[in-house]
PDB file of N, CA and C in Angstrom:
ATOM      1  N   UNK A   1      61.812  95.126 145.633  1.00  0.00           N
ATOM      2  CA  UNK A   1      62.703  94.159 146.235  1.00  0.00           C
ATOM      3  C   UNK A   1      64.049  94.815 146.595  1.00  0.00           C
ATOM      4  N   UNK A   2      64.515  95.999 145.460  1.00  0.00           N
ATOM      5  CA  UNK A   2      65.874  96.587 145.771  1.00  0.00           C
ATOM      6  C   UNK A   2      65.873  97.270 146.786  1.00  0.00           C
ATOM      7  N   UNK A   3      64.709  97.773 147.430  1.00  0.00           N
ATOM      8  CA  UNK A   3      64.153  99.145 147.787  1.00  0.00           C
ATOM      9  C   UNK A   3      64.398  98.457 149.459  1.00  0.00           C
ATOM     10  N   UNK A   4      63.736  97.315 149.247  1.00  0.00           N
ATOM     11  CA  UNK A   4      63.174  95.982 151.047  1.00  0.00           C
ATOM     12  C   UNK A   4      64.630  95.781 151.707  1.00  0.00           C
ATOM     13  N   UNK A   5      65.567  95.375 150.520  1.00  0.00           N
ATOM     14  CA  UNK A   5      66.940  94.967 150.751  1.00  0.00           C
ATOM     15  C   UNK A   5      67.946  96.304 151.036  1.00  0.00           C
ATOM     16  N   UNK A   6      67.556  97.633 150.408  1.00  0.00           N
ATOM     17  CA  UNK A   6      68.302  98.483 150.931  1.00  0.00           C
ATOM     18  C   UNK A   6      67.949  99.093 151.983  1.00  0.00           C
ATOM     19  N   UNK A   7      66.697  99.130 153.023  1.00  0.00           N
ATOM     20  CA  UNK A   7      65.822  99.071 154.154  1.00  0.00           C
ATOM     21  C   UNK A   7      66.497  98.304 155.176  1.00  0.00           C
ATOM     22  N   UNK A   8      66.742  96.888 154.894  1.00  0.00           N
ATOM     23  CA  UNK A   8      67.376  96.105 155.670  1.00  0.00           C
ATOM     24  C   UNK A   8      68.923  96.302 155.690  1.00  0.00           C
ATOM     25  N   UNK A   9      69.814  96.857 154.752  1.00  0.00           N
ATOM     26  CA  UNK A   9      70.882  96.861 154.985  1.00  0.00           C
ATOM     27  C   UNK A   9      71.079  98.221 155.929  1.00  0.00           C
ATOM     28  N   UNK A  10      70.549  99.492 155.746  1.00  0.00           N
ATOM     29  CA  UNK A  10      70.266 100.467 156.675  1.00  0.00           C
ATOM     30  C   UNK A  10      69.962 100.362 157.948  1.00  0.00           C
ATOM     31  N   UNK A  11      69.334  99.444 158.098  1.00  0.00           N
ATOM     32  CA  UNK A  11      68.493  98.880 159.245  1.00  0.00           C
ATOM     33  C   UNK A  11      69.797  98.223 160.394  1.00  0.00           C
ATOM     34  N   UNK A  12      70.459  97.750 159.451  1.00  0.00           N
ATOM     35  CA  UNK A  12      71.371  96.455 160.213  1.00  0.00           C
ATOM     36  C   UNK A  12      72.345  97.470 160.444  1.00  0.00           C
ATOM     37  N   UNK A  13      72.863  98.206 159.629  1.00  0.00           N
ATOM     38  CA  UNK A  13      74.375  99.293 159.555  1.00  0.00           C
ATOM     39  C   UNK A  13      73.736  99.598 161.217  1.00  0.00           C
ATOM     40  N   UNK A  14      72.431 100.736 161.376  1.00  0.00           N
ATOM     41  CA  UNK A  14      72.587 100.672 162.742  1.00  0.00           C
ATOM     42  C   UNK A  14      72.623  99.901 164.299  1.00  0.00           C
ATOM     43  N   UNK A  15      71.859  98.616 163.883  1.00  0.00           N
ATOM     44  CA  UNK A  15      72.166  97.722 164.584  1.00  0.00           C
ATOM     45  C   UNK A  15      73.465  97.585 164.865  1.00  0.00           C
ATOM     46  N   UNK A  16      74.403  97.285 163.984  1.00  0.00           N
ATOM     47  CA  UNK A  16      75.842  97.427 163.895  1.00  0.00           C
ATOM     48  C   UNK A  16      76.568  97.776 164.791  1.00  0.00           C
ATOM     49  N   UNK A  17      76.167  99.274 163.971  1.00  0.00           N
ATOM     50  CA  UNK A  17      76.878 100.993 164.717  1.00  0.00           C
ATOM     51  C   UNK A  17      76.439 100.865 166.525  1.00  0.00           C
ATOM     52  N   UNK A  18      75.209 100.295 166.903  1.00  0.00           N
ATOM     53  CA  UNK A  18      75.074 100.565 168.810  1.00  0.00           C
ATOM     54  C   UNK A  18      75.386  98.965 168.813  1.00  0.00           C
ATOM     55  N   UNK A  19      75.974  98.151 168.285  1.00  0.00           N
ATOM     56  CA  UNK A  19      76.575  97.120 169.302  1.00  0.00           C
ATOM     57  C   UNK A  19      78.068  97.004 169.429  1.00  0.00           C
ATOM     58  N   UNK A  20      79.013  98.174 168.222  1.00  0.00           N
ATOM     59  CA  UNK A  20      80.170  98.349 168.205  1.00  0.00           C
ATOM     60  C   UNK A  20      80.180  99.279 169.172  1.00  0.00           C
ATOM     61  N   UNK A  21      79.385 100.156 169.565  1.00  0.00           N
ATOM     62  CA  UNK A  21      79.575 101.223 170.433  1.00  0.00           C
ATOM     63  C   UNK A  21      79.777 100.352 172.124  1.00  0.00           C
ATOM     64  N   UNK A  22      78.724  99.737 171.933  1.00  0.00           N
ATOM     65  CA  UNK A  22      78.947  98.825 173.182  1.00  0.00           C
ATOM     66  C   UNK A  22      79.644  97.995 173.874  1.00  0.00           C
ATOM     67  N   UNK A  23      80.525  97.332 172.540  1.00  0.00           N
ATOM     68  CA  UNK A  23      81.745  96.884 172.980  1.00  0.00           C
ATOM     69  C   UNK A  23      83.028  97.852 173.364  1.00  0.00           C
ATOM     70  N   UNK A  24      82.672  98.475 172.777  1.00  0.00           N
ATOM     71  CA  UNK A  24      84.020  99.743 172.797  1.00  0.00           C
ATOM     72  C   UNK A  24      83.437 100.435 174.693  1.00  0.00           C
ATOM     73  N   UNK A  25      82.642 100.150 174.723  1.00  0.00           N
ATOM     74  CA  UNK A  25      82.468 100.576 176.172  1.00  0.00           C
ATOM     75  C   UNK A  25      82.474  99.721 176.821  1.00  0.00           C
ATOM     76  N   UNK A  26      81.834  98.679 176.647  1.00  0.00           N
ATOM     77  CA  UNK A  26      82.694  97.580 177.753  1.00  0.00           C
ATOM     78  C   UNK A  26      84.328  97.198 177.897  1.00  0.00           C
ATOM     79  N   UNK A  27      85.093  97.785 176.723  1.00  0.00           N
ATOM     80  CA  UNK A  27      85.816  97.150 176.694  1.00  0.00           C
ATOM     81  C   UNK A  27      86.922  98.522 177.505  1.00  0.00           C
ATOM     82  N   UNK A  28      86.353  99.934 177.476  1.00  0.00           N
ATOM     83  CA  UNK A  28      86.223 100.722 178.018  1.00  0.00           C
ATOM     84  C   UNK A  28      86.419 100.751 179.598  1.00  0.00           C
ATOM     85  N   UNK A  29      85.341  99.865 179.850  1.00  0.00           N
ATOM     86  CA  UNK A  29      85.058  99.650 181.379  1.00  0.00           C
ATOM     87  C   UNK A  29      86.086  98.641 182.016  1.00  0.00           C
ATOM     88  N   UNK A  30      86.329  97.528 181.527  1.00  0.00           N
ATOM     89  CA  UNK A  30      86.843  96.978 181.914  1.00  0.00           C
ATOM     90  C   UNK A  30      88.580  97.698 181.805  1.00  0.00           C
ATOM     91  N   UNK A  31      88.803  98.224 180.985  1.00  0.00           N
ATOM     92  CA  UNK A  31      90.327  98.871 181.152  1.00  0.00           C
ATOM     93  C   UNK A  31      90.538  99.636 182.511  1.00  0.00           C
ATOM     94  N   UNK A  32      89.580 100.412 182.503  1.00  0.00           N
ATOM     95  CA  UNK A  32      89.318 101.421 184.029  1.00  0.00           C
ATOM     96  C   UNK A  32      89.108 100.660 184.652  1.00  0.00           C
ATOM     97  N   UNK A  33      88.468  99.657 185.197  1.00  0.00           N
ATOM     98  CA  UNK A  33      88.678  98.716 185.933  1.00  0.00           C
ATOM     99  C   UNK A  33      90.032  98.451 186.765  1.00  0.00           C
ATOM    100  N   UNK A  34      90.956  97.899 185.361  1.00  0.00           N
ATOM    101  CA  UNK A  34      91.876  96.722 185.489  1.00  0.00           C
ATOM    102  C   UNK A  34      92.970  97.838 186.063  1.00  0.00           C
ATOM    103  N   UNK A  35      93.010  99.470 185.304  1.00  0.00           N
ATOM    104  CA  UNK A  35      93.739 100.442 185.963  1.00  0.00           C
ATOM    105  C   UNK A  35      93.317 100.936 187.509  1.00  0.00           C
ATOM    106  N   UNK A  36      92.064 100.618 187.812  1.00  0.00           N
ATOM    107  CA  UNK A  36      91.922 101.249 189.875  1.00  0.00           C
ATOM    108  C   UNK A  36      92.238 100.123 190.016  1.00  0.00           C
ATOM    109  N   UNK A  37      92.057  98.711 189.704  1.00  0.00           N
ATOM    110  CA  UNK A  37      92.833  97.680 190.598  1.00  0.00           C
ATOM    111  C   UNK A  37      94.163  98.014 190.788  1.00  0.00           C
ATOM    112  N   UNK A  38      95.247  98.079 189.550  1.00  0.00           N
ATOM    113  CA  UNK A  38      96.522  98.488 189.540  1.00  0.00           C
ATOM    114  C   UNK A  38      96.754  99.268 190.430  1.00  0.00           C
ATOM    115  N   UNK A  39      96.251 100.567 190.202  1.00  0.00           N
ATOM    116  CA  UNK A  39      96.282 101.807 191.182  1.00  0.00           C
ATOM    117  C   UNK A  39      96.790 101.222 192.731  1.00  0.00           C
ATOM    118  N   UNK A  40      95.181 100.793 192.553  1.00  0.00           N
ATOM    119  CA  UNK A  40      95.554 100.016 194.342  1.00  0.00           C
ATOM    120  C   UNK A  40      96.371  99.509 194.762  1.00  0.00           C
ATOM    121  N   UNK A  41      97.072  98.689 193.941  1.00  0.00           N
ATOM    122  CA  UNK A  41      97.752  97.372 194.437  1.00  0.00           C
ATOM    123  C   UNK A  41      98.925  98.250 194.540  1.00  0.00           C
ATOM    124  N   UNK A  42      99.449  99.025 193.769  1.00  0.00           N
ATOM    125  CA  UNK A  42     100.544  99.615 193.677  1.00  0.00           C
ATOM    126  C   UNK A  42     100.810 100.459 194.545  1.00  0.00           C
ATOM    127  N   UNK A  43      99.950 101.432 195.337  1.00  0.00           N
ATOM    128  CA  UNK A  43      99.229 102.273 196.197  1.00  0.00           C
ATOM    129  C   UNK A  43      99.584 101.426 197.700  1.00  0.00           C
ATOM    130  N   UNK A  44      99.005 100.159 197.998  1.00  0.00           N
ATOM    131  CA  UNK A  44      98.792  99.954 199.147  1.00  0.00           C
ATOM    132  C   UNK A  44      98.853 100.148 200.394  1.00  0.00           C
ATOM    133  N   UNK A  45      99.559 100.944 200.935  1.00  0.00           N
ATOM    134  CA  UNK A  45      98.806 101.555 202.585  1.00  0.00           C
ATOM    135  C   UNK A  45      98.350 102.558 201.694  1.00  0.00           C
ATOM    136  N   UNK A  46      98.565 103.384 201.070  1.00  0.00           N
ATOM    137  CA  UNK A  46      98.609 104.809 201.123  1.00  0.00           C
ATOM    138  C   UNK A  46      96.977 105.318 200.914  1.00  0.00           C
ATOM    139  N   UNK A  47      96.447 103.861 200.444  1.00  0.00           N
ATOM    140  CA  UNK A  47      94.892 103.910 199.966  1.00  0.00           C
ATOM    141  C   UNK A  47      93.646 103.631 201.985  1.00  0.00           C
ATOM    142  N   UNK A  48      93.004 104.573 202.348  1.00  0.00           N
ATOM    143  CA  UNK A  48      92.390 104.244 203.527  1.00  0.00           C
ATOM    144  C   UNK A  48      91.280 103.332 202.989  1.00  0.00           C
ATOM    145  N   UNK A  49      90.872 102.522 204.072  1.00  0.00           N
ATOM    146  CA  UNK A  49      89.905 101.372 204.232  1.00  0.00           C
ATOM    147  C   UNK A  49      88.841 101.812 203.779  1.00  0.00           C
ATOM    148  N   UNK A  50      88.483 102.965 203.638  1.00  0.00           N
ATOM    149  CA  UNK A  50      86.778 103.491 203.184  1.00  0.00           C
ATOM    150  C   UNK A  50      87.451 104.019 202.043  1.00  0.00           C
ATOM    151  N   UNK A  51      88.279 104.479 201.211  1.00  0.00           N
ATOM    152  CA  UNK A  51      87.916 104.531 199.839  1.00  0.00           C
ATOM    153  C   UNK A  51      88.151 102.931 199.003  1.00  0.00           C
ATOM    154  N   UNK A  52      89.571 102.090 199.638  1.00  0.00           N
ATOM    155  CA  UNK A  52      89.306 100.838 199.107  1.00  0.00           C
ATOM    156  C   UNK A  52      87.826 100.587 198.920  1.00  0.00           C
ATOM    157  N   UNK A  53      87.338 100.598 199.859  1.00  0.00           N
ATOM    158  CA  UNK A  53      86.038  99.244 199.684  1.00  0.00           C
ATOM    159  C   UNK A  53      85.056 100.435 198.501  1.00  0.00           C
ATOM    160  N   UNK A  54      84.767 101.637 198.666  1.00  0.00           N
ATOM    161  CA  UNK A  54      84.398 101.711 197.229  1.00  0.00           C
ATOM    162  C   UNK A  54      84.911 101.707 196.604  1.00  0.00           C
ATOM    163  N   UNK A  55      86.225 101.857 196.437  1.00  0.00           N
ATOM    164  CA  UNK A  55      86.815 101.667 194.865  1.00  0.00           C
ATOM    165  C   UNK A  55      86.505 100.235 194.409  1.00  0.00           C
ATOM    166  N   UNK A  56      86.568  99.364 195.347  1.00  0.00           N
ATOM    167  CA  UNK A  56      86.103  97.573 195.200  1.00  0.00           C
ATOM    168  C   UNK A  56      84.016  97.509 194.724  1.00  0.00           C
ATOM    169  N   UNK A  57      83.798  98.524 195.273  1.00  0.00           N
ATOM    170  CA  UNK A  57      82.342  98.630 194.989  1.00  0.00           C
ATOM    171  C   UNK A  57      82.287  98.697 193.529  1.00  0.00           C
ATOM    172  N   UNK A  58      82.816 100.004 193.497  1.00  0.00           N
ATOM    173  CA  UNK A  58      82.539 100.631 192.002  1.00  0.00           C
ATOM    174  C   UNK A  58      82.999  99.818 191.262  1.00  0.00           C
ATOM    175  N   UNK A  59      84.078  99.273 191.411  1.00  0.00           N
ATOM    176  CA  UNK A  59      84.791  98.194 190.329  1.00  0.00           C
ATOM    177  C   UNK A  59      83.702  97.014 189.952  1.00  0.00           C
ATOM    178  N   UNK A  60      83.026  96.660 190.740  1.00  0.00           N
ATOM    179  CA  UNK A  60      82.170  95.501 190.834  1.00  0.00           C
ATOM    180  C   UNK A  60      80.767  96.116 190.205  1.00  0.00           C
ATOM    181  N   UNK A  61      80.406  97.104 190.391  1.00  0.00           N
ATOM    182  CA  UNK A  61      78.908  97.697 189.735  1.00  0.00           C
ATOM    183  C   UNK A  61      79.069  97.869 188.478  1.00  0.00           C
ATOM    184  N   UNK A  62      80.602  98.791 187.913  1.00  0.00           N
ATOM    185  CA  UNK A  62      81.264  98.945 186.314  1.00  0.00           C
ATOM    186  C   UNK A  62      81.255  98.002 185.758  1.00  0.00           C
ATOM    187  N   UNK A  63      81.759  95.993 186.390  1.00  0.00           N
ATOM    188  CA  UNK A  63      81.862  95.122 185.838  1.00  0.00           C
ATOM    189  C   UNK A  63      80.051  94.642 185.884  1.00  0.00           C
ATOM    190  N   UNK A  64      79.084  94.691 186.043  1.00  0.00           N
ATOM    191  CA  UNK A  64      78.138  94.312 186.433  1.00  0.00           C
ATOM    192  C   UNK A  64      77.509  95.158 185.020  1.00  0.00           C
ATOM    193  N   UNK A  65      77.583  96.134 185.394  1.00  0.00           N
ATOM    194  CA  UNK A  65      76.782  97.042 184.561  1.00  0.00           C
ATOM    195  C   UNK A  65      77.478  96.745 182.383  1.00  0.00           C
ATOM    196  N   UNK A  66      78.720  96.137 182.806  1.00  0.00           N
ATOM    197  CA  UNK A  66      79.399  96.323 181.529  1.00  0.00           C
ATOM    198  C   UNK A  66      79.017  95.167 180.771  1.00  0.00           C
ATOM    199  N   UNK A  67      78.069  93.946 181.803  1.00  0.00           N
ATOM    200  CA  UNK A  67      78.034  92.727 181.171  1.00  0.00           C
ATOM    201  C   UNK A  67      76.730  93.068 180.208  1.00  0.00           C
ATOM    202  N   UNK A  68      75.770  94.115 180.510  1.00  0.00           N
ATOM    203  CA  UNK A  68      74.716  94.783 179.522  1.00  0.00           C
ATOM    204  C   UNK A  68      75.049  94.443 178.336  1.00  0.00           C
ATOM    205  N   UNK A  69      73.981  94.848 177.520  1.00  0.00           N
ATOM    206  CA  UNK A  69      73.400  95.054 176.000  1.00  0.00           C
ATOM    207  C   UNK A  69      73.191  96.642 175.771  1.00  0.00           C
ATOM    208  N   UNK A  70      73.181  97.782 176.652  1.00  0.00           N
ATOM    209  CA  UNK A  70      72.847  98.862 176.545  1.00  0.00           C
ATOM    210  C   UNK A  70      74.023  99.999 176.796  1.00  0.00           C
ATOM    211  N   UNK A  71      74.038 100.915 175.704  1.00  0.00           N
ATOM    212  CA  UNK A  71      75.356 101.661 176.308  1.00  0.00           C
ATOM    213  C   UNK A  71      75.274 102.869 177.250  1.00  0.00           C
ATOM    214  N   UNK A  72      73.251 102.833 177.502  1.00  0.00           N
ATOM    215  CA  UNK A  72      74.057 104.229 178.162  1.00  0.00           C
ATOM    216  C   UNK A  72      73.975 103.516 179.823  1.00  0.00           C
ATOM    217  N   UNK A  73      73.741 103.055 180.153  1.00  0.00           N
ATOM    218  CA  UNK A  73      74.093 102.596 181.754  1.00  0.00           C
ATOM    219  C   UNK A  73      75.625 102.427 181.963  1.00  0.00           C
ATOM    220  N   UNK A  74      76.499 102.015 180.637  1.00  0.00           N
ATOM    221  CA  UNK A  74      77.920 101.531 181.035  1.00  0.00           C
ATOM    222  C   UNK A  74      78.357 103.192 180.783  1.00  0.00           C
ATOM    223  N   UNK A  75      77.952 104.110 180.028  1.00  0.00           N
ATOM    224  CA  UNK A  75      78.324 105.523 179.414  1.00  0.00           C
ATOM    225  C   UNK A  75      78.326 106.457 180.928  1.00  0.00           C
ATOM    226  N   UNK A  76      77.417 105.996 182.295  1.00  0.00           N
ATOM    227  CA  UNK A  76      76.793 106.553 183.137  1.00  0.00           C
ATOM    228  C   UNK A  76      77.644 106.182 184.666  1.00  0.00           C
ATOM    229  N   UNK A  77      77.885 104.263 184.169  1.00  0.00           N
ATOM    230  CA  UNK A  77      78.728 103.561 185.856  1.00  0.00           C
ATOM    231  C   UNK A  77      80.116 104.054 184.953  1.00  0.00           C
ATOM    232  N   UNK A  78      80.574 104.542 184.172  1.00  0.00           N
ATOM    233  CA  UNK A  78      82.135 105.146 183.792  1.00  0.00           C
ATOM    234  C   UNK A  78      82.306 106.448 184.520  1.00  0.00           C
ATOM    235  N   UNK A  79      81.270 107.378 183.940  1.00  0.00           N
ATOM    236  CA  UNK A  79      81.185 108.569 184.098  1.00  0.00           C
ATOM    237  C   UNK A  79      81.433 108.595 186.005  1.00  0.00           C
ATOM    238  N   UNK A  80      80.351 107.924 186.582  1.00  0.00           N
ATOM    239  CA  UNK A  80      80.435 108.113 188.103  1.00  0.00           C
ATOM    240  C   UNK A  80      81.615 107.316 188.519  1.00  0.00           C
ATOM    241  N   UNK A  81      82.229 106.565 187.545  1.00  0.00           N
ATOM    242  CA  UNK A  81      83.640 105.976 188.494  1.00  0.00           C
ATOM    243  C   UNK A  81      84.669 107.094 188.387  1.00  0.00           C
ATOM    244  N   UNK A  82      84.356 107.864 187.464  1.00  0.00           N
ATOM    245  CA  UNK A  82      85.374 109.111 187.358  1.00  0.00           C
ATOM    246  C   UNK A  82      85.766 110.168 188.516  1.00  0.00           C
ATOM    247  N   UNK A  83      84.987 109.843 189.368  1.00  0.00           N
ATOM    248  CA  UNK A  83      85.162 110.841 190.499  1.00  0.00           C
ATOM    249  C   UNK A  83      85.710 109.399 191.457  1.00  0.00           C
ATOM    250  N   UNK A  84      85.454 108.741 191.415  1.00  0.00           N
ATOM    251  CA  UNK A  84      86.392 107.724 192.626  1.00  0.00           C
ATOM    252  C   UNK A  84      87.605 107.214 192.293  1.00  0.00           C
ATOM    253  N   UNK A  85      87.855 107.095 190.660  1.00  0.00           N
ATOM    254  CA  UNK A  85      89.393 107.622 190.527  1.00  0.00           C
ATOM    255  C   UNK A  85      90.233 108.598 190.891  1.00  0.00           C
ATOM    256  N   UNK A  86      89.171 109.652 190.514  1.00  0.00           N
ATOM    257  CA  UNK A  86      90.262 110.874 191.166  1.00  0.00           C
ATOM    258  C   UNK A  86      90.918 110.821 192.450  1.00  0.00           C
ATOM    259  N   UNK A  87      89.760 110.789 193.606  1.00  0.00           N
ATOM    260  CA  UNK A  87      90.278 110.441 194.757  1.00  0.00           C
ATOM    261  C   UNK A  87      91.477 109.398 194.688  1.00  0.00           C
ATOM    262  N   UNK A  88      91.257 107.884 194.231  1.00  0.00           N
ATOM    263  CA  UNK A  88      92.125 107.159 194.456  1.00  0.00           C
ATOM    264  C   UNK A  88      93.608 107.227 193.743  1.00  0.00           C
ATOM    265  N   UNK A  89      93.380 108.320 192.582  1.00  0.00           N
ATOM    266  CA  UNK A  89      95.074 108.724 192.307  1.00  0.00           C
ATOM    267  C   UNK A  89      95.257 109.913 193.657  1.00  0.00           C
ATOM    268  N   UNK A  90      94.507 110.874 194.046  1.00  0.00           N
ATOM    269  CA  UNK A  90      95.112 111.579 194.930  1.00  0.00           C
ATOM    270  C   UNK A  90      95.438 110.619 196.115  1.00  0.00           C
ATOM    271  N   UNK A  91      94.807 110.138 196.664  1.00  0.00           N
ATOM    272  CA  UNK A  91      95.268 109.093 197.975  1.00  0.00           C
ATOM    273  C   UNK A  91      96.354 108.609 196.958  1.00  0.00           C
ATOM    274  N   UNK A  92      97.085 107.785 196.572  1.00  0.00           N
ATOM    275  CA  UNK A  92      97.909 107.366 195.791  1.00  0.00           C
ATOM    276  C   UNK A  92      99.215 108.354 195.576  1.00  0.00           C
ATOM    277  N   UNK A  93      99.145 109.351 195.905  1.00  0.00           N
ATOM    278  CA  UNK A  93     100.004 110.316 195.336  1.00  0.00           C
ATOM    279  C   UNK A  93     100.242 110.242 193.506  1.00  0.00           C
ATOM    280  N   UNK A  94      99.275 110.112 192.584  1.00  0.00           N
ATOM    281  CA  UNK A  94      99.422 110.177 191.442  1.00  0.00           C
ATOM    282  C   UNK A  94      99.351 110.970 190.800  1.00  0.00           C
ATOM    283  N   UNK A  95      99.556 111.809 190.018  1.00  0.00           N
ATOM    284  CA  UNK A  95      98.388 112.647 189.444  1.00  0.00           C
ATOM    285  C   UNK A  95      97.113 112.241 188.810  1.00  0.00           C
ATOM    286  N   UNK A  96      96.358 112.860 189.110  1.00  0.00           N
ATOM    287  CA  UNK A  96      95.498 112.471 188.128  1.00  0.00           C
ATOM    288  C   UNK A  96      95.069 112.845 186.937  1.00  0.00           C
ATOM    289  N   UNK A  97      93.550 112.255 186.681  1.00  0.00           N
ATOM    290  CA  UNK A  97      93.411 112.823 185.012  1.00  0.00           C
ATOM    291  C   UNK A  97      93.325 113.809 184.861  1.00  0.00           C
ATOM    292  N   UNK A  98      92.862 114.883 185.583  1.00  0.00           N
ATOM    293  CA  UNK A  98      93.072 116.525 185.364  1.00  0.00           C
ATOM    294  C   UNK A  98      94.230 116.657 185.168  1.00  0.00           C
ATOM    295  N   UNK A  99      95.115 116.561 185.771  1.00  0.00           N
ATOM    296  CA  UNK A  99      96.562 116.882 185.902  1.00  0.00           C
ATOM    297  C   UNK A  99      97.198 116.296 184.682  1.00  0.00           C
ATOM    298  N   UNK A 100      96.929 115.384 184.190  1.00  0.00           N
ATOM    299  CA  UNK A 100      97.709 114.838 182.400  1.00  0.00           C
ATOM    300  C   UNK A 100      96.928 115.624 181.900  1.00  0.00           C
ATOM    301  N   UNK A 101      95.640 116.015 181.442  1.00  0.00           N
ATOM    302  CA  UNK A 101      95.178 116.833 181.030  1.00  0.00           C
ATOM    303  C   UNK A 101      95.600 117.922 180.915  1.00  0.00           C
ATOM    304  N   UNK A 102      96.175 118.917 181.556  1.00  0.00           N
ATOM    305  CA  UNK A 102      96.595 120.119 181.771  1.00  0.00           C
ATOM    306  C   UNK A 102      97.826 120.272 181.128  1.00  0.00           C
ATOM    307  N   UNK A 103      98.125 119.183 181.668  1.00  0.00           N
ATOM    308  CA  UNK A 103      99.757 119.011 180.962  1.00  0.00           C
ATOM    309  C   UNK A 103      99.698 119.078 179.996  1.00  0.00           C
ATOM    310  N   UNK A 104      98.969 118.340 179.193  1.00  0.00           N
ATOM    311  CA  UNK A 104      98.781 117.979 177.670  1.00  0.00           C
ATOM    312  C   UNK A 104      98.112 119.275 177.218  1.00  0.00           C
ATOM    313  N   UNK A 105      97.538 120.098 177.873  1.00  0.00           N
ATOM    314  CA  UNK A 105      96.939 121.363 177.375  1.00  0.00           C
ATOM    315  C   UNK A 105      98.082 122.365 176.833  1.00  0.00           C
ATOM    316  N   UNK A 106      99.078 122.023 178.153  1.00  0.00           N
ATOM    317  CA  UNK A 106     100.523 123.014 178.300  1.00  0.00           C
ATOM    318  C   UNK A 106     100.972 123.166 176.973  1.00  0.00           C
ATOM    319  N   UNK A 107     101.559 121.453 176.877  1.00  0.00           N
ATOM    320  CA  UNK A 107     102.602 121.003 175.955  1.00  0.00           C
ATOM    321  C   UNK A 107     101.301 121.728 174.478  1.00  0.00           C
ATOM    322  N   UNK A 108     100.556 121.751 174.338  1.00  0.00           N
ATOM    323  CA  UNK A 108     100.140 121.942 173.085  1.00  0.00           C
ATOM    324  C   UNK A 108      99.969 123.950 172.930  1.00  0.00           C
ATOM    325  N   UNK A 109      99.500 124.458 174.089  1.00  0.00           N
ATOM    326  CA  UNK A 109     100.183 125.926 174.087  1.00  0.00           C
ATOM    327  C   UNK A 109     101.282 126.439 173.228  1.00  0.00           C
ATOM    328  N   UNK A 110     102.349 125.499 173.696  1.00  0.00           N
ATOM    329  CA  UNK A 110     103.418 125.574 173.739  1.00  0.00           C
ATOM    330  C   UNK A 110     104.326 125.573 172.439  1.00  0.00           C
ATOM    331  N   UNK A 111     103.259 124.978 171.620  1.00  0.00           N
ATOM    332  CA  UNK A 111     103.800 124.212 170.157  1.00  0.00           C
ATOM    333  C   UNK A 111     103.491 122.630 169.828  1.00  0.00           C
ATOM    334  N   UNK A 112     103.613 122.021 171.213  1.00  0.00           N
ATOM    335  CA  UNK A 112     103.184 120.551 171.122  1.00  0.00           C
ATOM    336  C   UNK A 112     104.509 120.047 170.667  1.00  0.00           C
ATOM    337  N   UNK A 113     104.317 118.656 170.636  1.00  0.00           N
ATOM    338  CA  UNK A 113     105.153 117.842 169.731  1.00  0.00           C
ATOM    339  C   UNK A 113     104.471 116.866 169.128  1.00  0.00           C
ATOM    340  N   UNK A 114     105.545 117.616 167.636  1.00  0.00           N
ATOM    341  CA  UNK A 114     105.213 116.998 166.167  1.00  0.00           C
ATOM    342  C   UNK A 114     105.174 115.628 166.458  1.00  0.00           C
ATOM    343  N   UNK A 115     106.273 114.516 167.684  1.00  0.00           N
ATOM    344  CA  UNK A 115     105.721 113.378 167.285  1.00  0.00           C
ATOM    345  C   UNK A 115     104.738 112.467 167.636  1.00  0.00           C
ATOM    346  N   UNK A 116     104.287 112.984 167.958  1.00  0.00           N
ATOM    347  CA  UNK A 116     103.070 112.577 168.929  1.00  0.00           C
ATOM    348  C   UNK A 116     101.938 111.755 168.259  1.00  0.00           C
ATOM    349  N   UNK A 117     101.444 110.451 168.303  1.00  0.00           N
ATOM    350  CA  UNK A 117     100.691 109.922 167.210  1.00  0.00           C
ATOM    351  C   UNK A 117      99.448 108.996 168.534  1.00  0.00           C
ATOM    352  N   UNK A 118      98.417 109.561 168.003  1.00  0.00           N
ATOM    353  CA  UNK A 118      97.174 108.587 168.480  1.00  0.00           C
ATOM    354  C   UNK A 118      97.166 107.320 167.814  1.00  0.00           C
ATOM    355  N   UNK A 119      96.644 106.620 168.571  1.00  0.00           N
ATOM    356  CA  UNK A 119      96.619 105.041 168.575  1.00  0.00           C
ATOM    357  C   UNK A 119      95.124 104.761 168.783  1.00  0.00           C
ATOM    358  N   UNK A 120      94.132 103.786 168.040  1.00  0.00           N
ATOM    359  CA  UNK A 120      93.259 103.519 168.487  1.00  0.00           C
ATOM    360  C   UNK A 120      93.565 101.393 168.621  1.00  0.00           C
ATOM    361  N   UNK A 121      93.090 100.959 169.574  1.00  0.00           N
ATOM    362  CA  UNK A 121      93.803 100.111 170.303  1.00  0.00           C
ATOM    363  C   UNK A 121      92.097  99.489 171.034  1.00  0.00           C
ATOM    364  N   UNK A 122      92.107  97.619 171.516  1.00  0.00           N
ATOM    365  CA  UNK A 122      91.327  97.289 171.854  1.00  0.00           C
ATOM    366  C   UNK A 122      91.508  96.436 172.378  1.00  0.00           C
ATOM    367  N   UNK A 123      91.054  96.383 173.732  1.00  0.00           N
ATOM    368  CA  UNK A 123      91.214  95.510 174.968  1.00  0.00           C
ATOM    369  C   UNK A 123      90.440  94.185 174.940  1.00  0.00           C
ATOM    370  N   UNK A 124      91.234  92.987 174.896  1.00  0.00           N
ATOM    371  CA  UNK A 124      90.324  91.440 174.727  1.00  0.00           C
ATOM    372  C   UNK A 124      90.334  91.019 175.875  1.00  0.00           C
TER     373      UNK A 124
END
C-alpha cells in the first residue's frame, strides 16, 4: 500500500513538473507577444507593411499554439518567432537580442557588476 502511494506520488510530481513547464511557456509566449506588439506600436512607420503583417501572423500562431497542453510546439512557435523579432527590432532601430547579449557578455569580461540580481517573475 506504501509502495502504490509512493508510485502515485512520483507519478503526479511529474505530471506536475510538464504542466508547470507549460505554463511557464505560455506565459513565456504571451510576454513575447505583448513585447512585438509594443515594439510595433512604438516603431510605427519605421516597421514596412510585409514585416507588420508577419509579425501580426506570428503573434497570432504563438497565441494559438500557447493555448495547448503540450510544451514542445509552444518551445518551437517561440523559437521561430525569434528570428521575426530580430528583424522587427532592426526595422525599429532597436537593438536587438544579440546586441544585449553581447553587451552583457562585455560587462561580465570586464568584471561585471556586483549588483546585479536575477529575478524570477510571472506574467498573469
Amino acid at each position: 500500500d506504501v509502495e502504490r502511494m509512493a508510485k502515485d506520488a512520483e507519478r503526479f510530481a511529474s505530471e506536475d513538473k510538464k504542466r508547470r513547464e507549460v505554463v511557464d511557456l505560455r506565459n513565456q509566449a504571451d510576454s513575447t507577444a505583448y513585447q512585438a506588439e509594443k515594439q510595433m506600436k512604438e516603431a510605427g512607420d519605421k516597421i514596412d507593411a510585409i514585416l507588420k503583417g508577419e509579425v501580426e501572423s506570428k503573434i497570432a500562431a504563438l497565441r494559438k499554439v500557447a493555448e495547448g497542453d503540450s510544451a514542445d510546439p509552444i518551445k518551437a512557435a517561440l523559437s521561430d518567432f525569434e528570428a521575426t523579432m530580430q528583424k522587427l527590432y532592426q526595422q525599429a532601430g532597436a537593438p536587438g537580442v544579440g546586441a544585449q547579449a553581447g553587451a552583457a557578455g562585455a560587462g561580465a569580461a570586464k568584471g561585471g557588476d556586483d549588483d546585479i540580481k536575477d529575478a524570477d517573475f510571472e506574467v498573469k
